[in-house]
PDB file of N, CA and C in Angstrom:
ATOM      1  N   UNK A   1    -120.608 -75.005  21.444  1.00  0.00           N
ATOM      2  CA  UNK A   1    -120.010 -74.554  20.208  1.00  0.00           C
ATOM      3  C   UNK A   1    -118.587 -74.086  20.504  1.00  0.00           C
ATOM      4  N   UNK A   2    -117.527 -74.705  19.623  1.00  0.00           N
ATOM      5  CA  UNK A   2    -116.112 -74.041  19.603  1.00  0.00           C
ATOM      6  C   UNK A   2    -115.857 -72.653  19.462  1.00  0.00           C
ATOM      7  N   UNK A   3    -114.887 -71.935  19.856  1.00  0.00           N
ATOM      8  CA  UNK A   3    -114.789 -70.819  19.935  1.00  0.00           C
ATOM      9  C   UNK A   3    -113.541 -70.999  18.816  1.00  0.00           C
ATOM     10  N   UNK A   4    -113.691 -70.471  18.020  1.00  0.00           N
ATOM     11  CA  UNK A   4    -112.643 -70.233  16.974  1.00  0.00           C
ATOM     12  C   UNK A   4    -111.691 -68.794  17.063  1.00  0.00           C
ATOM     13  N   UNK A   5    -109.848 -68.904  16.574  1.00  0.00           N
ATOM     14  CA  UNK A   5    -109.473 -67.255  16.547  1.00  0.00           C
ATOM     15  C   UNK A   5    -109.385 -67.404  15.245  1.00  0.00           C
ATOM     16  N   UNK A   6    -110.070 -66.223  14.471  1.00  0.00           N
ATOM     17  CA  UNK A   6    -109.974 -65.879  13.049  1.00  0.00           C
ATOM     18  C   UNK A   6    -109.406 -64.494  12.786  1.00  0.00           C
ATOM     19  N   UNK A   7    -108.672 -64.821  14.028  1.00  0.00           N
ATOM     20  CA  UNK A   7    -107.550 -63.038  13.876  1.00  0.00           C
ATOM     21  C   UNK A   7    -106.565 -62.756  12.525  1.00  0.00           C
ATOM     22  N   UNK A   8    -106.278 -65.020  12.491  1.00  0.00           N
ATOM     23  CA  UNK A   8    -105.066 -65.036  11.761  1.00  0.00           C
ATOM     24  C   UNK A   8    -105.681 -65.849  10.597  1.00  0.00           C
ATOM     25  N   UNK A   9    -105.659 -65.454   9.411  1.00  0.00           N
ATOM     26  CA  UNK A   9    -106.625 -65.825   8.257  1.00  0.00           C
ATOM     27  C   UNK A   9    -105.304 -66.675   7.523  1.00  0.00           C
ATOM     28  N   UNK A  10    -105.822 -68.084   6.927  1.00  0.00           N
ATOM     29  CA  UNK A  10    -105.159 -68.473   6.272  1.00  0.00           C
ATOM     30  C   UNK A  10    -104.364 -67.408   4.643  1.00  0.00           C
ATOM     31  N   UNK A  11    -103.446 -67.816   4.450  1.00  0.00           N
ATOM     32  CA  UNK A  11    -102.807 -66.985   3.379  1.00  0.00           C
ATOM     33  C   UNK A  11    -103.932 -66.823   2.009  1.00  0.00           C
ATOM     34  N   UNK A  12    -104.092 -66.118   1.317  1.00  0.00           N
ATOM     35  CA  UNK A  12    -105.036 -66.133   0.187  1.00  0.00           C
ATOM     36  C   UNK A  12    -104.859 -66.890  -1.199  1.00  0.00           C
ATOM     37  N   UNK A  13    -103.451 -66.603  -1.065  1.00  0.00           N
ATOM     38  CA  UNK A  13    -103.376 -67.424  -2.538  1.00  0.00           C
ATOM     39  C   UNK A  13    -103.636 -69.269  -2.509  1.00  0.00           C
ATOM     40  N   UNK A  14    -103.759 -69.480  -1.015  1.00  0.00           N
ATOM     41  CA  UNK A  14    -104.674 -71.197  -1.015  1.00  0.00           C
ATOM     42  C   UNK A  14    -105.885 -70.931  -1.462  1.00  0.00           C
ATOM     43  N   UNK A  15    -106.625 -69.574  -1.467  1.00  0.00           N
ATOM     44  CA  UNK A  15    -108.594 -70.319  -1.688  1.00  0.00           C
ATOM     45  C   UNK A  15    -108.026 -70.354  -3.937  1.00  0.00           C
ATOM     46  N   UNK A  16    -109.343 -70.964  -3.940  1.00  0.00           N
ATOM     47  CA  UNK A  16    -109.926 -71.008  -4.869  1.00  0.00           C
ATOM     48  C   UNK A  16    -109.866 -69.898  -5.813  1.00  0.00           C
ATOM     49  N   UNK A  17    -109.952 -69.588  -7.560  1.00  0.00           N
ATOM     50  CA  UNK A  17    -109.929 -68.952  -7.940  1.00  0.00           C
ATOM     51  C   UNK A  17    -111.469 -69.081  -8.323  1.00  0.00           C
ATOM     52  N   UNK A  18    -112.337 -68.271  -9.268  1.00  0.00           N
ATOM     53  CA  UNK A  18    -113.592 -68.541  -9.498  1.00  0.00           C
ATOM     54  C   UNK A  18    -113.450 -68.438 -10.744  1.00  0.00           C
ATOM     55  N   UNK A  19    -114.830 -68.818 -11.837  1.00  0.00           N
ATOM     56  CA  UNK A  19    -114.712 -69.418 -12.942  1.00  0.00           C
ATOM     57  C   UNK A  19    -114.531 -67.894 -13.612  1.00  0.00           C
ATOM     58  N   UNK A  20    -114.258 -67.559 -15.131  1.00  0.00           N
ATOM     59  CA  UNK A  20    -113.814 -66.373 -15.370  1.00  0.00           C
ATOM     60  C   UNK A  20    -115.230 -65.393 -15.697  1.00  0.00           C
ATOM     61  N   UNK A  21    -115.096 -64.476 -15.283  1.00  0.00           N
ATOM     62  CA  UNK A  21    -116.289 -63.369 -15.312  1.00  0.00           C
ATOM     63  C   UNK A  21    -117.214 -63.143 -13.841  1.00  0.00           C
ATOM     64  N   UNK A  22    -116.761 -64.535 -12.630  1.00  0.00           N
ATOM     65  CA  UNK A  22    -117.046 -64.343 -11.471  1.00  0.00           C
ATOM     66  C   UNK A  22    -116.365 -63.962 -10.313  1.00  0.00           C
ATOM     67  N   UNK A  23    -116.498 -64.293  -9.020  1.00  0.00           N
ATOM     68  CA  UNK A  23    -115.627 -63.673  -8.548  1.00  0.00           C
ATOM     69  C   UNK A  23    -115.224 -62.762  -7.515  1.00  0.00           C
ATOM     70  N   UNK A  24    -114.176 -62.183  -6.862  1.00  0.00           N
ATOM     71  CA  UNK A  24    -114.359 -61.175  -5.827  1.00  0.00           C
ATOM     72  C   UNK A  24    -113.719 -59.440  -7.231  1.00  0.00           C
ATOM     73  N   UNK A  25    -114.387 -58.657  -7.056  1.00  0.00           N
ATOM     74  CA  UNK A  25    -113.883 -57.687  -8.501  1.00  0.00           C
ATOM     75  C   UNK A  25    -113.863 -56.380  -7.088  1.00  0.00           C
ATOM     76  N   UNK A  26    -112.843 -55.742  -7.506  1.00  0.00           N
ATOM     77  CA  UNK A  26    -111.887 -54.827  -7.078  1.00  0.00           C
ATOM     78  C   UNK A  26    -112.983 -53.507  -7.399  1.00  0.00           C
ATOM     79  N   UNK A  27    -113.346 -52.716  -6.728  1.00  0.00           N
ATOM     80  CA  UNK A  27    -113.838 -51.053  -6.703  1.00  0.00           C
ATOM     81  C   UNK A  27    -112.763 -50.257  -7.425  1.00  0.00           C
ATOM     82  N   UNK A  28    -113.242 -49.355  -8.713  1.00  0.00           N
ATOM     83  CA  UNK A  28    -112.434 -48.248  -8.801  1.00  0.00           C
ATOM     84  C   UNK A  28    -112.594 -47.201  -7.705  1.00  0.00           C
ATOM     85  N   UNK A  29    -111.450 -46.615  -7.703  1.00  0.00           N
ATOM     86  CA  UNK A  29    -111.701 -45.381  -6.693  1.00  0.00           C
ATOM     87  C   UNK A  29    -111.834 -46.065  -5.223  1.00  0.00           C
ATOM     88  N   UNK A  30    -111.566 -47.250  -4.919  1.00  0.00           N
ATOM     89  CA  UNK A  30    -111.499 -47.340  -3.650  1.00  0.00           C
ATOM     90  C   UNK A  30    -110.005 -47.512  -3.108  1.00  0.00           C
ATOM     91  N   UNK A  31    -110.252 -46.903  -1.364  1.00  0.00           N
ATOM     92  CA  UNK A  31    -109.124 -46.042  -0.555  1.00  0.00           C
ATOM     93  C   UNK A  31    -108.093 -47.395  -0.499  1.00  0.00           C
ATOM     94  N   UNK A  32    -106.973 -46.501  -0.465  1.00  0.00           N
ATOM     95  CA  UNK A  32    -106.190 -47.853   0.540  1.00  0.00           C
ATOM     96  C   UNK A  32    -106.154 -48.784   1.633  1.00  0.00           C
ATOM     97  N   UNK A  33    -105.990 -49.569   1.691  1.00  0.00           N
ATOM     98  CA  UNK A  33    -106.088 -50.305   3.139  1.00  0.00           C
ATOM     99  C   UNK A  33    -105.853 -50.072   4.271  1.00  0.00           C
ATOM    100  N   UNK A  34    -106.602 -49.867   5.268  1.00  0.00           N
ATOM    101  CA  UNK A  34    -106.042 -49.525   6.682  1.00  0.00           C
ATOM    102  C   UNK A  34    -106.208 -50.012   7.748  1.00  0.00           C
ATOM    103  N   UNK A  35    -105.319 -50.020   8.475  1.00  0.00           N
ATOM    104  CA  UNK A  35    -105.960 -50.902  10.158  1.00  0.00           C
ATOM    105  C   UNK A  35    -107.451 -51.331  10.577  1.00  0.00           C
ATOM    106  N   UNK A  36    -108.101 -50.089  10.650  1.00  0.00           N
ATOM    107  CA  UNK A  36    -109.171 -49.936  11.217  1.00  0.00           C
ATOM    108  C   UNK A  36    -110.500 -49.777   9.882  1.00  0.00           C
ATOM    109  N   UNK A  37    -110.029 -50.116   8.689  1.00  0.00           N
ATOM    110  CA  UNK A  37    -111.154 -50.544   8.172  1.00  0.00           C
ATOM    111  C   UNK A  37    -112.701 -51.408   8.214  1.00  0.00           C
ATOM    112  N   UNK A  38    -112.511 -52.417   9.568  1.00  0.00           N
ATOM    113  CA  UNK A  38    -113.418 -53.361  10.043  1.00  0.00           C
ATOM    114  C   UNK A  38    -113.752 -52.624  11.410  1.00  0.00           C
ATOM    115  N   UNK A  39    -113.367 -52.093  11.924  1.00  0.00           N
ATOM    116  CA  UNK A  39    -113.159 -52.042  13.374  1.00  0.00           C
ATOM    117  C   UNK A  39    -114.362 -51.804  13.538  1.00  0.00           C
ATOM    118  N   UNK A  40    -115.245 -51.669  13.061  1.00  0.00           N
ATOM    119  CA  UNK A  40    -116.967 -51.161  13.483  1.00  0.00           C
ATOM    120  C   UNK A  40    -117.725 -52.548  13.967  1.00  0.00           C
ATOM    121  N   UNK A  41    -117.148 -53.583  13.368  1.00  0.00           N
ATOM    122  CA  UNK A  41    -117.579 -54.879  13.108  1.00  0.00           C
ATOM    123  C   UNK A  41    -117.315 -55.568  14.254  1.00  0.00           C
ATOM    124  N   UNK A  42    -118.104 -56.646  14.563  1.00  0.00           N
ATOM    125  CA  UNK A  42    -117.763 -57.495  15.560  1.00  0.00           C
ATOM    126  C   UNK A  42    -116.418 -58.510  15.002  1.00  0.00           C
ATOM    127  N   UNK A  43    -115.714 -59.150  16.009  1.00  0.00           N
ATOM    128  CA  UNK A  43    -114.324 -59.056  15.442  1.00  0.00           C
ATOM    129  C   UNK A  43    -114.793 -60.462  14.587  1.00  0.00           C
ATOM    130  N   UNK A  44    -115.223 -61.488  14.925  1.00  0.00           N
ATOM    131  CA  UNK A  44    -115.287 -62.473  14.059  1.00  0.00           C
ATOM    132  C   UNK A  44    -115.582 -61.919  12.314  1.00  0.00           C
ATOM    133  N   UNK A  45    -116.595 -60.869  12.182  1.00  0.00           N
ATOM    134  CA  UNK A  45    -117.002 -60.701  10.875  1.00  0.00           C
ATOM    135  C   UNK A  45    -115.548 -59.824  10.460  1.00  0.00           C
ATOM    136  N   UNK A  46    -115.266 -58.821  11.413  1.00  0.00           N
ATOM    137  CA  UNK A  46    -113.739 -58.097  10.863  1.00  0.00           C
ATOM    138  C   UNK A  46    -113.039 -58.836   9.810  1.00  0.00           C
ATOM    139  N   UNK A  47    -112.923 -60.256  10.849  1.00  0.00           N
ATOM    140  CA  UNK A  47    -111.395 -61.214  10.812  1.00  0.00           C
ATOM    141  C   UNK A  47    -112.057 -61.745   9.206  1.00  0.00           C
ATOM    142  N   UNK A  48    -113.220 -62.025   9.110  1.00  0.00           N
ATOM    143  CA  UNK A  48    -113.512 -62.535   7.532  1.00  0.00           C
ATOM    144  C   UNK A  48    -113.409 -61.329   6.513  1.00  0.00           C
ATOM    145  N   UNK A  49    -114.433 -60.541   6.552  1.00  0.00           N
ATOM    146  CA  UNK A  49    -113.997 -58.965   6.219  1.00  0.00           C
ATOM    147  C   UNK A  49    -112.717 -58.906   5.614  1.00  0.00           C
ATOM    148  N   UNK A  50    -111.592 -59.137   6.511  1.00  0.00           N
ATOM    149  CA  UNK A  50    -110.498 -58.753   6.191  1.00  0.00           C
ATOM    150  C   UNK A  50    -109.789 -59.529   5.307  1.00  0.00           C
ATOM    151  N   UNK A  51    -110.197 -61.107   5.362  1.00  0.00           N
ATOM    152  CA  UNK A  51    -109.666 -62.175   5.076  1.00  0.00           C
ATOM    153  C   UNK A  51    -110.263 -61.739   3.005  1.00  0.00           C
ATOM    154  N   UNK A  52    -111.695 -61.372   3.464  1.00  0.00           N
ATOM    155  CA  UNK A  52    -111.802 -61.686   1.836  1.00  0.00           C
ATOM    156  C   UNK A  52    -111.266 -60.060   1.339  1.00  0.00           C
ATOM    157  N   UNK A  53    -110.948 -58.979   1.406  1.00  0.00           N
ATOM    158  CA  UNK A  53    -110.138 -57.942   1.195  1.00  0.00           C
ATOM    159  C   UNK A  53    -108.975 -58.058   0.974  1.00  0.00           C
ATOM    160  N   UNK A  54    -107.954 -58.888   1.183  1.00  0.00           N
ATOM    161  CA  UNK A  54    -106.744 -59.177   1.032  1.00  0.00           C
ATOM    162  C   UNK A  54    -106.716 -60.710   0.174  1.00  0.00           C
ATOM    163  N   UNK A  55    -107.785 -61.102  -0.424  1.00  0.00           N
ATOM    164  CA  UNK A  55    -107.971 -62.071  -1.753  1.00  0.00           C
ATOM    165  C   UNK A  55    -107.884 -61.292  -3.137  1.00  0.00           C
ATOM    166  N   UNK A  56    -106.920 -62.003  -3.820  1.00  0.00           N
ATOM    167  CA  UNK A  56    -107.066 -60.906  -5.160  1.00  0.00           C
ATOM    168  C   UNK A  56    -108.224 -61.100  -6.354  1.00  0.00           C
ATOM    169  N   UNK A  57    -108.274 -60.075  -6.911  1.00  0.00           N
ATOM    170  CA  UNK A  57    -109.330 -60.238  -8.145  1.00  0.00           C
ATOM    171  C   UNK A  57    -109.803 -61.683  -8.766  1.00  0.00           C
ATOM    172  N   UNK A  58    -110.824 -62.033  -8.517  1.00  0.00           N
ATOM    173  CA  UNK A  58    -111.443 -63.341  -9.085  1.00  0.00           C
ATOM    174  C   UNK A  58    -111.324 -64.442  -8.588  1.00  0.00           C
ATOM    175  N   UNK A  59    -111.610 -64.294  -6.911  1.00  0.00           N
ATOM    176  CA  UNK A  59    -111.241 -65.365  -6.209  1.00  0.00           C
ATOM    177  C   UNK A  59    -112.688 -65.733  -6.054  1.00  0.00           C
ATOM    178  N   UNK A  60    -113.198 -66.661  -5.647  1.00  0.00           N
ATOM    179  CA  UNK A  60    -113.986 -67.858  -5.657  1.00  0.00           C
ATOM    180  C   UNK A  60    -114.289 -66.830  -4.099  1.00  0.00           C
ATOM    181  N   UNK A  61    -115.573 -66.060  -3.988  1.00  0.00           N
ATOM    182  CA  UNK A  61    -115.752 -65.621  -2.499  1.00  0.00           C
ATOM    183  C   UNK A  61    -117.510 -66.335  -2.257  1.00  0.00           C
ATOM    184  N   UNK A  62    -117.744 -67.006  -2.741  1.00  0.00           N
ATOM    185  CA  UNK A  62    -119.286 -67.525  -2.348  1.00  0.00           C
ATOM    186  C   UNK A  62    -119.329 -67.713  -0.725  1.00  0.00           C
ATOM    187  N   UNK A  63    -120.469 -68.218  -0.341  1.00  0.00           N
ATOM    188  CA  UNK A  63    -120.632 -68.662   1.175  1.00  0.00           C
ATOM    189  C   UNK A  63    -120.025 -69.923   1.194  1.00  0.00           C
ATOM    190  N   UNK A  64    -119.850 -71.088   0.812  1.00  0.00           N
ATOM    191  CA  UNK A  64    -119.822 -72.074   0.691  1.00  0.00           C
ATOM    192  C   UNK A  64    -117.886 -71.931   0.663  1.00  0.00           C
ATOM    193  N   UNK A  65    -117.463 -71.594  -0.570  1.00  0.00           N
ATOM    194  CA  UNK A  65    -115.924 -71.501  -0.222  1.00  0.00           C
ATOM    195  C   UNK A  65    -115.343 -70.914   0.867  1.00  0.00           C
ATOM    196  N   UNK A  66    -116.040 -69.255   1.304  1.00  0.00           N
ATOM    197  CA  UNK A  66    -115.476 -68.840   2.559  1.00  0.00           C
ATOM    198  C   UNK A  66    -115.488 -69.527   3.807  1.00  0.00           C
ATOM    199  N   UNK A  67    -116.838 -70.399   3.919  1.00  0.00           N
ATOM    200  CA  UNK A  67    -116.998 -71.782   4.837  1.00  0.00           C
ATOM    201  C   UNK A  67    -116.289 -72.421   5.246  1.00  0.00           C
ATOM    202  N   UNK A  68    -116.095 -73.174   3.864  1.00  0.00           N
ATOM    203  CA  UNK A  68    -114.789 -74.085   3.730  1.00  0.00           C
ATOM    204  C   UNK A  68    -113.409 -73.749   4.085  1.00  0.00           C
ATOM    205  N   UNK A  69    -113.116 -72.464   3.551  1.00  0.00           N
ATOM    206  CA  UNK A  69    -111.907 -72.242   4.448  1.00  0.00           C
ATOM    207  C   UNK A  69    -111.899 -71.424   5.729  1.00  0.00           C
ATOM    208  N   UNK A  70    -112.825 -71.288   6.102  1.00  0.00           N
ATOM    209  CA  UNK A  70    -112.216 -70.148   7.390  1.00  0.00           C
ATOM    210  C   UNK A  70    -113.335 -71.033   8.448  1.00  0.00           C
ATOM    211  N   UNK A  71    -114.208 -71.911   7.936  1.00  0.00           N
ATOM    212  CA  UNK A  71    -115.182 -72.751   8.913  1.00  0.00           C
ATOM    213  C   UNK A  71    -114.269 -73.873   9.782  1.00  0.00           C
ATOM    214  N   UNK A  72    -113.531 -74.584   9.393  1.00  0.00           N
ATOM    215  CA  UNK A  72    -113.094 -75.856  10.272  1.00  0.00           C
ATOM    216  C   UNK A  72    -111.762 -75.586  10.602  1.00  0.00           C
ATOM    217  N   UNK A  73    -111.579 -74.377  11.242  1.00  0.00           N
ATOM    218  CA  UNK A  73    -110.426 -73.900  11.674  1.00  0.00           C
ATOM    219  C   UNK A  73    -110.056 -74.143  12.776  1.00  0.00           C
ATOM    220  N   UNK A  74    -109.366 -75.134  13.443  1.00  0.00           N
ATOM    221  CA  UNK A  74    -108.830 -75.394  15.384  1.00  0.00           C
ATOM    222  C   UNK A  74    -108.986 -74.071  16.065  1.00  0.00           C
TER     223      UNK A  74
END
């Protein structure tokens, strides 16, 4: 099996948006962003973690799209 780096996440505004009322939806009352928000995580899940956190409101986050983009990565 390939060893993939998913340190460096493709930019967000390439995925997918999702159909309207689905979606990735934003927490009220949640903190700002910080370095070490993942850091508990093994780094592969971090690097996704992080990837879908920095997608904006109503992005297309199923298994299947996050796959698709962060799966067939060199």
């Amino acid at each position: 099996m390939a060893s993939h780096d998913l340190s460096v996440a493709p930019r967000p505004h390439a995925h997918p948006m999702a159909n309207p009322g689905f979606g990735k939806r934003g927490a009220s009352g949640q903190s700002p962003r910080r370095a070490d928000d993942f850091a508990h995580l093994p780094r592969r899940e971090a690097a996704i973690a992080a990837y879908i956190d920095r997608l904006p409101d109503g992005t297309a986050i199923d298994a299947k799209t996050i796959a698709k983009f962060l799966g067939d990565r060199p």
